[in-house]
PDB file of N, CA and C in Angstrom:
ATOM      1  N   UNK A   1      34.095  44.432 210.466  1.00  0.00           N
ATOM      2  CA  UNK A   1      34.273  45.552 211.388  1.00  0.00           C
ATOM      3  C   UNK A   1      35.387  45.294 212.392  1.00  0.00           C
ATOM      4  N   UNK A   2      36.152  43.555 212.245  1.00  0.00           N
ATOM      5  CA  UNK A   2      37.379  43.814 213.193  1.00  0.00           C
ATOM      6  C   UNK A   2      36.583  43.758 214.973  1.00  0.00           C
ATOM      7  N   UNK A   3      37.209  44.804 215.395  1.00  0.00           N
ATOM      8  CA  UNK A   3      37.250  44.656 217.170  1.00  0.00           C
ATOM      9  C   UNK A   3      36.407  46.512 216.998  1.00  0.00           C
ATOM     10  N   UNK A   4      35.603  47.261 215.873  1.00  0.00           N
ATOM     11  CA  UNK A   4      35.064  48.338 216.553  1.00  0.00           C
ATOM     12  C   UNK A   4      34.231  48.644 217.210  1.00  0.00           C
ATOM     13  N   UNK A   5      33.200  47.377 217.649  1.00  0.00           N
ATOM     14  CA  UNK A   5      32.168  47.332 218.428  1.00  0.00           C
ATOM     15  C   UNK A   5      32.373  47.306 219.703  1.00  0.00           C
ATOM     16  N   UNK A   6      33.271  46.128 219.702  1.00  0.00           N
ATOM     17  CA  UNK A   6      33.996  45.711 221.322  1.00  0.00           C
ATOM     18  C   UNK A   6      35.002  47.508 221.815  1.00  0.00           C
ATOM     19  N   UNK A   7      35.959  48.128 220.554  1.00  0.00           N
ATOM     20  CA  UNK A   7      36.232  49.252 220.848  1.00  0.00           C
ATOM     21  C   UNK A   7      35.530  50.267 221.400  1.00  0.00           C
ATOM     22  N   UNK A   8      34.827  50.340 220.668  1.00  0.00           N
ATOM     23  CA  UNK A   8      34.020  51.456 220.512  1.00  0.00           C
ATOM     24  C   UNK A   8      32.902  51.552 222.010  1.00  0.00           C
ATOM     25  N   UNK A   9      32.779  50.670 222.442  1.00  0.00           N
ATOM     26  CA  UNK A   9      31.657  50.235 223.867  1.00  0.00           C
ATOM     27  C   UNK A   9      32.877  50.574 224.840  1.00  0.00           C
ATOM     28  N   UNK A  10      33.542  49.924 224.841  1.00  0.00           N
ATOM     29  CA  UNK A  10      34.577  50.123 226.153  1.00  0.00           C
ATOM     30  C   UNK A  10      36.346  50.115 225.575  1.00  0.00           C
ATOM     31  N   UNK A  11      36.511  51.078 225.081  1.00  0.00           N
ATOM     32  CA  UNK A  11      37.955  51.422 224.782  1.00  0.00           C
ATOM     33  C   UNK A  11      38.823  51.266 225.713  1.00  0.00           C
ATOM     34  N   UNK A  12      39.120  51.526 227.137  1.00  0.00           N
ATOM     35  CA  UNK A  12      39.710  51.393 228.419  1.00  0.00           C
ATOM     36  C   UNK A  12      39.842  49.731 228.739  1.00  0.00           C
ATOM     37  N   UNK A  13      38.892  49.260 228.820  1.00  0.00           N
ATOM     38  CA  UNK A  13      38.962  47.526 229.098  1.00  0.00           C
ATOM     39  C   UNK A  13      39.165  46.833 227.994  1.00  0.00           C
ATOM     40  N   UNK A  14      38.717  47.778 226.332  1.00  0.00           N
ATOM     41  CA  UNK A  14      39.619  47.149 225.409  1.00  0.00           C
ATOM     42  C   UNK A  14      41.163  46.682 225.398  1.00  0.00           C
ATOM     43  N   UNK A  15      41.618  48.322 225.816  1.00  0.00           N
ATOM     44  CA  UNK A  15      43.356  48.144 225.647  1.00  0.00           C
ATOM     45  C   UNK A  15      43.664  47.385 227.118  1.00  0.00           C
ATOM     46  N   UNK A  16      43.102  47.208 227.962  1.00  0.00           N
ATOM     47  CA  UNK A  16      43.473  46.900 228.990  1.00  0.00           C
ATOM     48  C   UNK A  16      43.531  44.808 228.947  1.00  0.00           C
ATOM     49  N   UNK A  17      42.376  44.472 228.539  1.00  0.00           N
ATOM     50  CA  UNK A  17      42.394  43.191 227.818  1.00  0.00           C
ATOM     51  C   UNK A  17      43.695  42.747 226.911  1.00  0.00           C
ATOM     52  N   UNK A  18      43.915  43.529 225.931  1.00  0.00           N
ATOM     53  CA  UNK A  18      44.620  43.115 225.033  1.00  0.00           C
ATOM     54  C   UNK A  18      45.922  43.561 225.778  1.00  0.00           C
ATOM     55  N   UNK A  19      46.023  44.445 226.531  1.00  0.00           N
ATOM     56  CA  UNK A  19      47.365  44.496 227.122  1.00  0.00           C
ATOM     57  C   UNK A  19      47.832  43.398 227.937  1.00  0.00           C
ATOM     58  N   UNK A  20      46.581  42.596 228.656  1.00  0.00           N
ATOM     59  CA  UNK A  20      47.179  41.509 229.295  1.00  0.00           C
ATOM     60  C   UNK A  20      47.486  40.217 229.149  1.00  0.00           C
ATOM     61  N   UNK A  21      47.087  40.067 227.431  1.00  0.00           N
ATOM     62  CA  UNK A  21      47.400  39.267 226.586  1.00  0.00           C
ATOM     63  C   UNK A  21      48.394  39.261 225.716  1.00  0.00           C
ATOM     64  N   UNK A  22      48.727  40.603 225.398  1.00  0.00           N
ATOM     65  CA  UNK A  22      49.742  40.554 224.331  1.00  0.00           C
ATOM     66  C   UNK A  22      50.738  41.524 225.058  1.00  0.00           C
ATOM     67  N   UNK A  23      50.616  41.968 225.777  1.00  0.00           N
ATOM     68  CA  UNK A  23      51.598  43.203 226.231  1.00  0.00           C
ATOM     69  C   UNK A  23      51.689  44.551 225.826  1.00  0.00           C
ATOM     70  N   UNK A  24      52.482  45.612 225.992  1.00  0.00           N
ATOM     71  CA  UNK A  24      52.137  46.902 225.214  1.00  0.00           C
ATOM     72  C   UNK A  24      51.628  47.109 224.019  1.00  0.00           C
ATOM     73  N   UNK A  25      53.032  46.024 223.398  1.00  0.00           N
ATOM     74  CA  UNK A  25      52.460  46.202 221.731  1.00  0.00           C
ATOM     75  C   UNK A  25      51.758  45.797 221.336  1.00  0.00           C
ATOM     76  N   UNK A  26      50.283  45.962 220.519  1.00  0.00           N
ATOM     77  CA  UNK A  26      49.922  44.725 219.907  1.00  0.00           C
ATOM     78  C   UNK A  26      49.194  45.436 219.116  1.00  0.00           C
ATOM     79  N   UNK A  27      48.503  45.364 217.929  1.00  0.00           N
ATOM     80  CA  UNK A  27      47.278  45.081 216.827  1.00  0.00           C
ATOM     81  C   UNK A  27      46.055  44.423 216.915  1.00  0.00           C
ATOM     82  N   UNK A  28      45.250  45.202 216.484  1.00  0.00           N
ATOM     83  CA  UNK A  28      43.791  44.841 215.995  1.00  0.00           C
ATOM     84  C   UNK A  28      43.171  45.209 215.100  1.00  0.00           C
ATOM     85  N   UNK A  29      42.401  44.752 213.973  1.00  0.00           N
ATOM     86  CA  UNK A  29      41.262  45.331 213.289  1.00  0.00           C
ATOM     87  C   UNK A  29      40.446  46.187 213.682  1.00  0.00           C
ATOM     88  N   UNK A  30      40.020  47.161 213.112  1.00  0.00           N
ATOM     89  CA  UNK A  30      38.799  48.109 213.209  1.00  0.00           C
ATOM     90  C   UNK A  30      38.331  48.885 211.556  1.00  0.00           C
ATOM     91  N   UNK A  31      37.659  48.252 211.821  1.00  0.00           N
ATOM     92  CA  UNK A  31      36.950  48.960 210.195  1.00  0.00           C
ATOM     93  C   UNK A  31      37.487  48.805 209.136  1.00  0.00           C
ATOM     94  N   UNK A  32      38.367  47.460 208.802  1.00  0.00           N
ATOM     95  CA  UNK A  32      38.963  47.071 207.728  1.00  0.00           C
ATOM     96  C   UNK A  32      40.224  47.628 207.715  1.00  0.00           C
ATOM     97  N   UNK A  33      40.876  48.252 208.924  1.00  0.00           N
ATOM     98  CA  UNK A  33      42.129  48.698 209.228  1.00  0.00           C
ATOM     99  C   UNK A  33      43.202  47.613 210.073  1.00  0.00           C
ATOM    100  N   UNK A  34      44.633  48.115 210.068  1.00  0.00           N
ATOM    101  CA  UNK A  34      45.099  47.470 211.177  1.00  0.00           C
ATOM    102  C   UNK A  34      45.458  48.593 211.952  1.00  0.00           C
ATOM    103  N   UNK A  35      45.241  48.925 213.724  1.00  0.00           N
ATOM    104  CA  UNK A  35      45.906  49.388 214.438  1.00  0.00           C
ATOM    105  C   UNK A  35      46.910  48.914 214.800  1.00  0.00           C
ATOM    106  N   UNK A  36      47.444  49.605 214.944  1.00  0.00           N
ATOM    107  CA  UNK A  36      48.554  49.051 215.993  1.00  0.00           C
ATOM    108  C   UNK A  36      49.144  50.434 217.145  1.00  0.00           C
ATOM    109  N   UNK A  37      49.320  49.691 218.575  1.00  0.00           N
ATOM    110  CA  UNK A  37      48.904  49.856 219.841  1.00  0.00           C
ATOM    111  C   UNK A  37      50.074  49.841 220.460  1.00  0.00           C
ATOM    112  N   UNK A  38      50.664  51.246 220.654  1.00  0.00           N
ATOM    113  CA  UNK A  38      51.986  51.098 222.164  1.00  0.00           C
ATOM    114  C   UNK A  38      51.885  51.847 223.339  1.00  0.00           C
ATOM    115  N   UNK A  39      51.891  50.761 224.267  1.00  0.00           N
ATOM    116  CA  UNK A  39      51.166  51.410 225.484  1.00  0.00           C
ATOM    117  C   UNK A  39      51.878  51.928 226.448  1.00  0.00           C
ATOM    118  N   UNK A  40      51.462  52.393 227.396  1.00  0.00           N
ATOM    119  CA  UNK A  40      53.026  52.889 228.962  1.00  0.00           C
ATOM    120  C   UNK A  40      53.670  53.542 228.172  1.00  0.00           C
ATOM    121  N   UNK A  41      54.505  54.461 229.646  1.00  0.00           N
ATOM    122  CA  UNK A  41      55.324  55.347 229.053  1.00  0.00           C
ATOM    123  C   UNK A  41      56.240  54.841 228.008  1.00  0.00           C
ATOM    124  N   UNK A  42      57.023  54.335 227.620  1.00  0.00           N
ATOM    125  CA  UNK A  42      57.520  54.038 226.376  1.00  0.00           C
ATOM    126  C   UNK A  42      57.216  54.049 225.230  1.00  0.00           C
ATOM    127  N   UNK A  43      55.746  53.575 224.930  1.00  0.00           N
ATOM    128  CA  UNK A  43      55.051  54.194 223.764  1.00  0.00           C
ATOM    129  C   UNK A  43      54.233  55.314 223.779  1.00  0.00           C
ATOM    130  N   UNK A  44      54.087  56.113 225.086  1.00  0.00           N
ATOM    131  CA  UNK A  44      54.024  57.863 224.559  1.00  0.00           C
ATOM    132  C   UNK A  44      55.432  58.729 224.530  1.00  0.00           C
ATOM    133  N   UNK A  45      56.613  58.160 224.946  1.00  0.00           N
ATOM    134  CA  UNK A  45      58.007  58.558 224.155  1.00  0.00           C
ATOM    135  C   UNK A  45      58.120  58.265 222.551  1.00  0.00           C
ATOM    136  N   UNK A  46      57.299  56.806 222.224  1.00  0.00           N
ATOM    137  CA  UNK A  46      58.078  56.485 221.008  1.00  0.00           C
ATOM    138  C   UNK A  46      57.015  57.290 219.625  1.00  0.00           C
ATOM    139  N   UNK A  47      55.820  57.425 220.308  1.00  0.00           N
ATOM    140  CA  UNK A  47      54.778  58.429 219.692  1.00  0.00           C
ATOM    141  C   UNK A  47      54.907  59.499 219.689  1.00  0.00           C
ATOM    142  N   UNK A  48      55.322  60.533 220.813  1.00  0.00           N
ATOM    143  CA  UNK A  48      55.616  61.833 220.906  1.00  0.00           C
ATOM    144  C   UNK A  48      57.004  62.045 219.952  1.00  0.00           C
ATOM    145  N   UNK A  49      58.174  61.299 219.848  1.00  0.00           N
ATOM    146  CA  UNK A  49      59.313  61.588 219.338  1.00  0.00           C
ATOM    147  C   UNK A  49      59.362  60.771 218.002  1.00  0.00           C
ATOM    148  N   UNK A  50      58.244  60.030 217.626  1.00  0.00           N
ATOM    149  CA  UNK A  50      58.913  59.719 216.508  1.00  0.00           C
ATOM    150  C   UNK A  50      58.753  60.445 215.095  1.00  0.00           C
ATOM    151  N   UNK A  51      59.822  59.810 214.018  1.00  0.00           N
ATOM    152  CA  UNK A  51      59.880  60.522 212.847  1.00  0.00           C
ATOM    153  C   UNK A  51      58.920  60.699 212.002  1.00  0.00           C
ATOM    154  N   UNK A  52      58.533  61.728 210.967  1.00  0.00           N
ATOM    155  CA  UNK A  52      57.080  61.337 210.139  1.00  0.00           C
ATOM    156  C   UNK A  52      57.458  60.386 209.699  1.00  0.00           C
ATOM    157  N   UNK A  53      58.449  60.407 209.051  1.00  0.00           N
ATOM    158  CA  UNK A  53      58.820  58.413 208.045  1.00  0.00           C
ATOM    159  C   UNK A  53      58.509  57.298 208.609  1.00  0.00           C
ATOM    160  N   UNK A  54      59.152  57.378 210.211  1.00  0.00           N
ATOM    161  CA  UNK A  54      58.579  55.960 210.718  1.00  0.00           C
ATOM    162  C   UNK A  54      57.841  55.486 211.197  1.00  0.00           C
ATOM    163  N   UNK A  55      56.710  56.546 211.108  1.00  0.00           N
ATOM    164  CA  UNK A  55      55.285  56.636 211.603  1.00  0.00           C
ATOM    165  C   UNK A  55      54.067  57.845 211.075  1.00  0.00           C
ATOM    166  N   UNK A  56      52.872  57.284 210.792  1.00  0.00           N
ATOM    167  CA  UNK A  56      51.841  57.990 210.336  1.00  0.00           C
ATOM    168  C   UNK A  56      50.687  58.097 211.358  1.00  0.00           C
ATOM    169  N   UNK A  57      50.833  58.945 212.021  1.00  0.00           N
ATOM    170  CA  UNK A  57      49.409  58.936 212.983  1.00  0.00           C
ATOM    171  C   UNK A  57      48.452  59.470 212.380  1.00  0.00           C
ATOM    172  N   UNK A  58      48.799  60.488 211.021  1.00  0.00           N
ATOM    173  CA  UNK A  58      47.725  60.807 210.556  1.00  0.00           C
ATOM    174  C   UNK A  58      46.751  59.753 210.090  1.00  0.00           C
ATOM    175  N   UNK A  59      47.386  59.337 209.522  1.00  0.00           N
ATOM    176  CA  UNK A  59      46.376  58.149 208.700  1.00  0.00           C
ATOM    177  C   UNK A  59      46.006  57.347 209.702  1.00  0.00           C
ATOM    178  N   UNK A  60      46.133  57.102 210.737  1.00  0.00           N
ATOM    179  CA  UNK A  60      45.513  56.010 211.988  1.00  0.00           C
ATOM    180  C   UNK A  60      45.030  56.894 212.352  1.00  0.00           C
ATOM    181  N   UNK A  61      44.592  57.949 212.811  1.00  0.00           N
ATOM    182  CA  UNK A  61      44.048  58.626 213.500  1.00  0.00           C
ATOM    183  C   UNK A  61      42.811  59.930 212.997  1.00  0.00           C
ATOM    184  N   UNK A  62      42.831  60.039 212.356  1.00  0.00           N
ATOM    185  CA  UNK A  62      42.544  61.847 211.441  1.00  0.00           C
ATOM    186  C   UNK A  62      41.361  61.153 211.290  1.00  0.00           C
ATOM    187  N   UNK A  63      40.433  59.860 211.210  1.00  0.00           N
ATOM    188  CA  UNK A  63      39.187  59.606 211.014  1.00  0.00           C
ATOM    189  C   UNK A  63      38.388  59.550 212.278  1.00  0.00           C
ATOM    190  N   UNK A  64      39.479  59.326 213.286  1.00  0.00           N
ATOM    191  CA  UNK A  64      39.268  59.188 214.530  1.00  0.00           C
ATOM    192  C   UNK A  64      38.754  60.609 215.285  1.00  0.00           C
ATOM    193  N   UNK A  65      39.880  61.442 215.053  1.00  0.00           N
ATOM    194  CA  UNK A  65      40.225  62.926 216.114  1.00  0.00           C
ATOM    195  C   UNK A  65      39.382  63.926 215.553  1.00  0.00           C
ATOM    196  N   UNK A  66      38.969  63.936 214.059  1.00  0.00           N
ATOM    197  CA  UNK A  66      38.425  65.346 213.283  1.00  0.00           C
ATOM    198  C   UNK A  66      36.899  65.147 213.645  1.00  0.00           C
ATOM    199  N   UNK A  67      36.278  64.339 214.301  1.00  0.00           N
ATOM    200  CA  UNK A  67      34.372  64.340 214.135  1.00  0.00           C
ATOM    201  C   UNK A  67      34.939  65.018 216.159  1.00  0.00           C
ATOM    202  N   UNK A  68      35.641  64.547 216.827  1.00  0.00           N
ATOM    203  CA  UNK A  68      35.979  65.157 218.083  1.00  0.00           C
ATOM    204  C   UNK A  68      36.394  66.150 218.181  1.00  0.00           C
ATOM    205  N   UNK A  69      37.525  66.522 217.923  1.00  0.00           N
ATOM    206  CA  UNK A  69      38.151  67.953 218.047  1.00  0.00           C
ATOM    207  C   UNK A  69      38.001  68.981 217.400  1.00  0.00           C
ATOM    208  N   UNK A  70      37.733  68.386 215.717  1.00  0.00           N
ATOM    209  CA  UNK A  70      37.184  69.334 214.627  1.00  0.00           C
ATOM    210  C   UNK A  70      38.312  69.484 213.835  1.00  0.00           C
ATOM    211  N   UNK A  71      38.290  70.412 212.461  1.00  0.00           N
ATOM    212  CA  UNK A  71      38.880  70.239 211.086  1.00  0.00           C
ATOM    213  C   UNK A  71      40.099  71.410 211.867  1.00  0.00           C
ATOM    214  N   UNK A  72      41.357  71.000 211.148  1.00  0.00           N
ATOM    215  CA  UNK A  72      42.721  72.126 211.587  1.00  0.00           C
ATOM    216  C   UNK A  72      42.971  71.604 213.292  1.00  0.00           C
ATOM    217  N   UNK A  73      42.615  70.720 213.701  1.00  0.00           N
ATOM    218  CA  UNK A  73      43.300  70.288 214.432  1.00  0.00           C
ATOM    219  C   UNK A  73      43.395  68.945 214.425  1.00  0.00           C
ATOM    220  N   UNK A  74      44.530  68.739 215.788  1.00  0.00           N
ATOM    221  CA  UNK A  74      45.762  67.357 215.827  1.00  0.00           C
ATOM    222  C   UNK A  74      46.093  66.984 214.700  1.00  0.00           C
ATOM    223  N   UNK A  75      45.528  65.630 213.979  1.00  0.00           N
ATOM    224  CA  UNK A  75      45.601  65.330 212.708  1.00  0.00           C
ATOM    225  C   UNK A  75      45.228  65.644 210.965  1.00  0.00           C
ATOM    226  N   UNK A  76      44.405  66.578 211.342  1.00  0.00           N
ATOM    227  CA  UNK A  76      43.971  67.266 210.383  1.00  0.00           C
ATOM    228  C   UNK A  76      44.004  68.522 210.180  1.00  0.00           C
ATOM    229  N   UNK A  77      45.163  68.659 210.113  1.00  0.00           N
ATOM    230  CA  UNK A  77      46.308  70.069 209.695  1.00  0.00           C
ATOM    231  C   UNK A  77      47.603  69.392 208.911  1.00  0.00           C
ATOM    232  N   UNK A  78      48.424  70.240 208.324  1.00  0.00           N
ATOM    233  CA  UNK A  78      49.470  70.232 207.826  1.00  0.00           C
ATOM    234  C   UNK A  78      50.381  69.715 209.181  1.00  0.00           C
ATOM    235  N   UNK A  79      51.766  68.943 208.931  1.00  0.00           N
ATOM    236  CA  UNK A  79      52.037  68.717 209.405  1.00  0.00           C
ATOM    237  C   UNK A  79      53.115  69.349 210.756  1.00  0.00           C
ATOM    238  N   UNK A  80      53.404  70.741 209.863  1.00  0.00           N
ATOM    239  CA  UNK A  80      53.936  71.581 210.330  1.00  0.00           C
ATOM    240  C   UNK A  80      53.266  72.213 211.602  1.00  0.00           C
ATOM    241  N   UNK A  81      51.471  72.548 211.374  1.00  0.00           N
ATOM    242  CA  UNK A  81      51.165  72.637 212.584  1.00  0.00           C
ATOM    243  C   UNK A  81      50.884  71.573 213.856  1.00  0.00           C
ATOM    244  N   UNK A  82      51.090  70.323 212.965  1.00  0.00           N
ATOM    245  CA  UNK A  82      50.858  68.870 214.199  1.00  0.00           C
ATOM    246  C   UNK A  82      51.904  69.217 214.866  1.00  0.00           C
ATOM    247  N   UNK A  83      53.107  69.266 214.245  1.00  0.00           N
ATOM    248  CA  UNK A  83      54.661  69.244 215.355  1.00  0.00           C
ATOM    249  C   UNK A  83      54.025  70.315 216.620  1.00  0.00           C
ATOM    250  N   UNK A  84      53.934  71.412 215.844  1.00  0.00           N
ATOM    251  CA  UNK A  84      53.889  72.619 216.707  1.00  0.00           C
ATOM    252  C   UNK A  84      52.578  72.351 218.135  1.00  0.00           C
ATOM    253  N   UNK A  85      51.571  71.457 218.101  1.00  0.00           N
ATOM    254  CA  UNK A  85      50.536  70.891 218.629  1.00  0.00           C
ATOM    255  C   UNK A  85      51.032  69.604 219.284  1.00  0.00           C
ATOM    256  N   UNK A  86      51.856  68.767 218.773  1.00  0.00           N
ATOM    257  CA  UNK A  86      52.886  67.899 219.777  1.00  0.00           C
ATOM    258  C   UNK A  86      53.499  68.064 220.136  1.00  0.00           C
ATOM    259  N   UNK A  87      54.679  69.279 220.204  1.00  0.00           N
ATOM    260  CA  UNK A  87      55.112  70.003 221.210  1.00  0.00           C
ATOM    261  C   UNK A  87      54.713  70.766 222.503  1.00  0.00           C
ATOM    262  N   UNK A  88      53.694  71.456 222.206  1.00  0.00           N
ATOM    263  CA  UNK A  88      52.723  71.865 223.464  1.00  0.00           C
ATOM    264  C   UNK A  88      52.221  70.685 224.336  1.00  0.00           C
ATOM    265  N   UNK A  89      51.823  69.623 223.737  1.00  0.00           N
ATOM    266  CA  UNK A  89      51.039  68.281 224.176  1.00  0.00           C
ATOM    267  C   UNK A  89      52.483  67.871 225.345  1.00  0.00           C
ATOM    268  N   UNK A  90      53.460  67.499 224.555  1.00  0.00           N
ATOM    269  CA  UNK A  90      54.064  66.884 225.211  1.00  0.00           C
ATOM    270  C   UNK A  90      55.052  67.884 226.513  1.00  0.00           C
ATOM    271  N   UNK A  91      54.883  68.874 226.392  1.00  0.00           N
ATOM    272  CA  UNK A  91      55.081  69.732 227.648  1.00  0.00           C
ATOM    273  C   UNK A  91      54.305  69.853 228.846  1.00  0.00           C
ATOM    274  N   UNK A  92      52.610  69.727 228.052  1.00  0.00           N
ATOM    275  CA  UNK A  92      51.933  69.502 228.966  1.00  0.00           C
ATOM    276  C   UNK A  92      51.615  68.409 229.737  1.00  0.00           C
ATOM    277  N   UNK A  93      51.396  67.577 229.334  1.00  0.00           N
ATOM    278  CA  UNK A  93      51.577  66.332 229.487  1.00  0.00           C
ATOM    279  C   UNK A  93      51.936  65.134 230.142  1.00  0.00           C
ATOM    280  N   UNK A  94      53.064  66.161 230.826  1.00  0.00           N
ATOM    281  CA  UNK A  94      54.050  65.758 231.568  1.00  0.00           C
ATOM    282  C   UNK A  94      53.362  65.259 233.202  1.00  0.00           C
ATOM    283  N   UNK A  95      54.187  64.231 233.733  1.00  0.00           N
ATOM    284  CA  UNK A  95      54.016  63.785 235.054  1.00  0.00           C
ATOM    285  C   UNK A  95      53.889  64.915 236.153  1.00  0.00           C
ATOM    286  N   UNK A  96      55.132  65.573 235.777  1.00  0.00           N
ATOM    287  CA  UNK A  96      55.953  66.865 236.687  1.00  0.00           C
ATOM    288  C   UNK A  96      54.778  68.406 236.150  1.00  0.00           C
ATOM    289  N   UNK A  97      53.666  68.214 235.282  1.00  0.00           N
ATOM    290  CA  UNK A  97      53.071  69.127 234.538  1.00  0.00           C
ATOM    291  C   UNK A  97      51.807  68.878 235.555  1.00  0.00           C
ATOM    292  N   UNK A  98      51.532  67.205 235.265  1.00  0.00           N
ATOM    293  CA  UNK A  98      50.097  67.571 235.886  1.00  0.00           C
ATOM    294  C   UNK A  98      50.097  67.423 237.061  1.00  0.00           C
ATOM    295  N   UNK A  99      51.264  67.470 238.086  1.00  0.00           N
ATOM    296  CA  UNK A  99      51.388  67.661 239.519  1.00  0.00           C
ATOM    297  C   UNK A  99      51.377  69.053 239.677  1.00  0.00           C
ATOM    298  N   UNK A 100      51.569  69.764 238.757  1.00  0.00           N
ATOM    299  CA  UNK A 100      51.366  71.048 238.931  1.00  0.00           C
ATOM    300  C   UNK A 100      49.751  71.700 238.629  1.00  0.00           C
ATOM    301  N   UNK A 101      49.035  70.737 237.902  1.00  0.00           N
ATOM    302  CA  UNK A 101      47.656  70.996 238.031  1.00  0.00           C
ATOM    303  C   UNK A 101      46.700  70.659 238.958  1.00  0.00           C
ATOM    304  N   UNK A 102      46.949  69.356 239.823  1.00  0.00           N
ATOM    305  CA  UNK A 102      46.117  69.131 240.721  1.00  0.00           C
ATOM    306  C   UNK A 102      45.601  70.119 241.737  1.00  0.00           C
ATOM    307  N   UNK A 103      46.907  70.966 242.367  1.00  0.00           N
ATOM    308  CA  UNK A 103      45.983  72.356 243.033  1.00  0.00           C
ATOM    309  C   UNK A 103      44.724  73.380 242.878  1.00  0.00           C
ATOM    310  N   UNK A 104      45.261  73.541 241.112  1.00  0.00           N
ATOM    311  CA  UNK A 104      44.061  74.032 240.019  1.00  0.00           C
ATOM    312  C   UNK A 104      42.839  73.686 240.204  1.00  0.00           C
ATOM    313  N   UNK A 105      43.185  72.213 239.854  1.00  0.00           N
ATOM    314  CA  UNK A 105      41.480  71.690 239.746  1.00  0.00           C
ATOM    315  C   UNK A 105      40.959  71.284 241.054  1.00  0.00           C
ATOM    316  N   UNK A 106      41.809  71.461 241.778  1.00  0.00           N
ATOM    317  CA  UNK A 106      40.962  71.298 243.347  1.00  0.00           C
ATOM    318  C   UNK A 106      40.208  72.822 243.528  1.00  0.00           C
ATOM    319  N   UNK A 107      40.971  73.527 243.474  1.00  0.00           N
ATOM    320  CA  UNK A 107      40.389  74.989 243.647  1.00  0.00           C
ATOM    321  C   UNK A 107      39.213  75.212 242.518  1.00  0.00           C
ATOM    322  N   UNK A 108      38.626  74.227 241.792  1.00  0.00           N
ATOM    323  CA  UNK A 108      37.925  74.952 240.969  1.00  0.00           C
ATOM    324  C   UNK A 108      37.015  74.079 241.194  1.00  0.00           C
ATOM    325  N   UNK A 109      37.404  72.660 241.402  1.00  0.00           N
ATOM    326  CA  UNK A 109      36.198  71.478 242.075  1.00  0.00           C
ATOM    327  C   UNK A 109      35.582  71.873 243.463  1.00  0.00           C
ATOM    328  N   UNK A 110      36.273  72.224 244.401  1.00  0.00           N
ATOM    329  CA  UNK A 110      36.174  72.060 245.956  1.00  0.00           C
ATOM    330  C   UNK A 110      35.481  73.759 246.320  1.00  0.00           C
TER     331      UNK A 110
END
């Protein structure tokens, strides 16, 4: 089972552990898989922009995202609608995006 127990209990102090051991990048087992892990802004640039060729999130991910989000979305759609779903993501997403939400959710918390 790799690291999915230790994942799976505390995902946050997972990557946070292994970040202070290995640094952004790094790999682990989970379920007879290898992840592999890029963290900080630089690896949500190199995730948001990269090519399908030089990267498959489907296949790292789509076992992950479809029991959460459900079937036809993020990873489990054609790929044509992922772009169109990482484009919105990464607009929203944004630093300068969610400074524009904090007013929102105060007004809806407070």
């Amino acid at each position: 089972v790799g690291s999915a127990v230790v994942y799976g209990m505390q995902p946050y102090q997972f990557f946070e552990s292994c970040r202070e051991k290995y640094g952004d990048v790094f790999a682990f087992v989970m379920l007879g898989k290898v992840m592999t892990v890029y963290l900080g802004p630089k690896g949500h640039e190199f995730v948001l922009n990269a090519k399908l060729a030089d990267v498959s999130a489907e296949a790292a991910y789509s076992h992950l995202t479809t029991p959460v989000f459900g079937k036809g979305v993020i990873f489990d759609c054609p790929n044509s609608r992922l772009m169109e779903q990482k484009k919105f993501a990464k607009t929203a997403l944004t630093k300068e995006a969610f400074q524009r939400y904090v007013p929102r959710i105060q007004e809806e918390v407070l």
